[in-house]
Structure formats: structure tokens, C-alpha cells
Protein backbone atom coordinates (compact mmCIF):
# COMPACT_ATOMS: atom_id res chain seq x y z
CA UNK A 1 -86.60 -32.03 150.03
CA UNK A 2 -85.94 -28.93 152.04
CA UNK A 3 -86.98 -28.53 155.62
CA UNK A 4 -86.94 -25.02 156.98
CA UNK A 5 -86.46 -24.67 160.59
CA UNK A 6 -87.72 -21.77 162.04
CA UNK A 7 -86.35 -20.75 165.31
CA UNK A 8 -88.61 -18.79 167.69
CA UNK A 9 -87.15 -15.74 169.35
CA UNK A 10 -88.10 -15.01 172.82
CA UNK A 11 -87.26 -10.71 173.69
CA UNK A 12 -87.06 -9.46 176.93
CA UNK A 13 -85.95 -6.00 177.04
CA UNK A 14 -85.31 -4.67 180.65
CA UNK A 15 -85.45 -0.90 181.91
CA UNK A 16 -83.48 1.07 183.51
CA UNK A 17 -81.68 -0.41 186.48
CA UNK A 18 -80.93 -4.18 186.84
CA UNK A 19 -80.25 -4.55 190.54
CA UNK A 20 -82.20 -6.46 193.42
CA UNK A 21 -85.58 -5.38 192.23
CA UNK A 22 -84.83 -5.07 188.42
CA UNK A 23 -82.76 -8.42 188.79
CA UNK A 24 -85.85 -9.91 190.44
CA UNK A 25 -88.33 -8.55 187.77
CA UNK A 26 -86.30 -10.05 185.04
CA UNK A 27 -86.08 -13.52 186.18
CA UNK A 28 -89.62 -13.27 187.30
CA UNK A 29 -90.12 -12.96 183.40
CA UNK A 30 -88.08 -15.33 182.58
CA UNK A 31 -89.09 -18.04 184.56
CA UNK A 32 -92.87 -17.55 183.04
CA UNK A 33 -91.83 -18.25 179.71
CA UNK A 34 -92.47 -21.92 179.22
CA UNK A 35 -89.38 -23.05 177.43
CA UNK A 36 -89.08 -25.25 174.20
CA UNK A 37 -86.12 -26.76 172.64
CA UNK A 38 -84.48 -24.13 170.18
CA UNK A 39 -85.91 -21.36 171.11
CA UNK A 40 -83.63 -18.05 171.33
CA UNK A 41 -83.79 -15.85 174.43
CA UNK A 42 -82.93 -12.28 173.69
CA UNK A 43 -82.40 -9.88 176.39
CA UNK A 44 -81.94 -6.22 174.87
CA UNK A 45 -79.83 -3.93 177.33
CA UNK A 46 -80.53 -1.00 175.09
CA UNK A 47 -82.51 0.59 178.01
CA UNK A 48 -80.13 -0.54 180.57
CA UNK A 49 -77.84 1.68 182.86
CA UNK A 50 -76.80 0.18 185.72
CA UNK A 51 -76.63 -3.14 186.28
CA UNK A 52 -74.86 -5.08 189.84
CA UNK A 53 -74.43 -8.33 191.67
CA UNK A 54 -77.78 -9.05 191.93
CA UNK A 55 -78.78 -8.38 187.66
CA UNK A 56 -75.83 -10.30 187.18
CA UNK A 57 -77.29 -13.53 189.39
CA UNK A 58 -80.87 -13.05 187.45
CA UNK A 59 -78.77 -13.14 183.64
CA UNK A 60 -76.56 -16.19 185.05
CA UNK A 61 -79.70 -18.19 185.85
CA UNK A 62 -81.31 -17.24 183.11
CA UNK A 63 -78.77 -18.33 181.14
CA UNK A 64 -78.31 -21.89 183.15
CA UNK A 65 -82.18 -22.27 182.90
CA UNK A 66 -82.45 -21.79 178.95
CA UNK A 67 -79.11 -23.88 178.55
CA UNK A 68 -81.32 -26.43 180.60
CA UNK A 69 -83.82 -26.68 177.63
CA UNK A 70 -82.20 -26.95 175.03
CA UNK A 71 -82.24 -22.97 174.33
CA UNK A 72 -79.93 -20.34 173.65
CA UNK A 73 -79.72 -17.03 175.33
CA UNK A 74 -77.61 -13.94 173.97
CA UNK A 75 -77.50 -10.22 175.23
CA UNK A 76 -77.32 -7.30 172.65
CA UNK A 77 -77.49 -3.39 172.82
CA UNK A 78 -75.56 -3.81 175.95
CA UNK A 79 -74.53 -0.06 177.01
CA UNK A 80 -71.05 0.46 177.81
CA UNK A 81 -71.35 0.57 181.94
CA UNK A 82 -73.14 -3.05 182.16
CA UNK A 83 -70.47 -4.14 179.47
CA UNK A 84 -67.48 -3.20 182.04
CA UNK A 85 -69.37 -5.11 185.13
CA UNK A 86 -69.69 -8.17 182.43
CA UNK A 87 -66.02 -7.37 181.34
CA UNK A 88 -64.73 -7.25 185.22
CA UNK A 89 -66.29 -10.44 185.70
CA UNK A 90 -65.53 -11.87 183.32
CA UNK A 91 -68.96 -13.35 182.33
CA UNK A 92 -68.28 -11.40 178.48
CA UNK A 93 -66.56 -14.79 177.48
CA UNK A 94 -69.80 -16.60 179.43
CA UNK A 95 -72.68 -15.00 177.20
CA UNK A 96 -72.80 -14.70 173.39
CA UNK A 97 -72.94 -10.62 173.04
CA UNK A 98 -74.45 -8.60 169.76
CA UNK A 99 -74.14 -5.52 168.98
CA UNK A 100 -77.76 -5.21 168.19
CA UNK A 101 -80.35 -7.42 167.62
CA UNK A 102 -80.33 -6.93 164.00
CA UNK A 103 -77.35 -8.73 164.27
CA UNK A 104 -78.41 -11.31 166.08
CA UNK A 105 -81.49 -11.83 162.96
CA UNK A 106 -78.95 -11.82 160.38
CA UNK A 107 -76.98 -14.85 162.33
CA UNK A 108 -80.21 -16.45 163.31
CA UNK A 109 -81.62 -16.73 160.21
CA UNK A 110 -78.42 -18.16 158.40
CA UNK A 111 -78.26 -21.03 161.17
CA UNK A 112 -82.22 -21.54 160.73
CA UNK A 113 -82.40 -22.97 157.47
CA UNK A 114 -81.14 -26.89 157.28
CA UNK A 115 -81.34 -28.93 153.94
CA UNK A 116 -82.59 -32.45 154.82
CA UNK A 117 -82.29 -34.47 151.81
């Protein structure tokens, strides 16, 4: 017998600045997604050009929250000035990063499956 797992996928995709109010938006979002075990958290930084203390706080408890339940959150599209404040801080080793989130669908979708048998 084969069971397929499907894993839902959860996007948020910021704007523009992540800072006190952007930071503040985000985990405002965040915190009214009711979370389920194995869901996947994207946040797409494609949009994203500035990013400080205060956007890094929101992604750190976002990432402690979804950890909480059982989910996973990853970052992708992440332009190159938020990847140097991630990269100073050293919170690149913290959070899974993609390229893009077509890369995060091909992984997600070969970890999905599981034979039960």
C-alpha cells in the first residue's frame, strides 16, 4: 500500500522594507496562520530590500513559533543586501535558504511521498 503525504505550503511574501513596521506586519501574519503539524512556511524575500534588527526578530520568532508545531520554515529569493545582514549574523546557518521557491517544490515534493507497506 502506498500512502502519499501531502505537505501543505504556507507563502508569505513580504514587500519592500522589513524593519519595525514591516517586521511587525510580518509576524502579525504569521501569528494568524493557525499552525498544523507539517506544514511548510515559506517566506519569499524576492520583493525584499532592506531588512534590520527588528525583520530579523519577526523571522527568528517566526521561525521558533513554526519549530513549536511541528512545522518547517525556509526563506528563498532572498536579495543579496538581506543575505549579508543574515550572513553578518550569522542566522544563514539558522534558516534553511533556497534559491527560489521552485527549489524549494522540487525538495518538497521528493520528501512528501512515504511508502508505508
Amino acid at each position: 500500500m502506498t500512502l502519499i503525504s501531502e505537505r501543505q505550503i504556507i507563502l508569505f511574501k513580504p514587500q519592500g522594507r522589513i524593519d519595525l513596521q514591516g517586521g511587525m506586519a510580518l509576524s502579525e501574519k504569521m501569528a494568524g496562520i493557525v499552525p498544523q503539524k507539517n506544514q511548510l512556511w515559506v517566506i519569499d524575500l524576492a520583493e525584499v530590500d532592506f531588512m534590520d534588527s527588528s525583520g530579523l526578530v519577526s523571522l527568528v520568532q517566526g521561525l521558533k513559533a513554526a519549530r513549536q508545531s511541528g512545522c518547517r520554515l525556509v526563506l528563498c529569493n532572498v536579495q543579496a543586501s538581506v543575505r549579508l545582514i543574515l550572513e553578518l549574523t550569522q542566522l544563514d546557518s539558522v534558516f534553511e535558504i533556497f534559491h527560489s521557491y521552485d527549489d524549494i517544490h522540487c525538495i518538497v515534493n521528493k520528501s512528501s511521498l512515504m511508502l508505508v507497506g
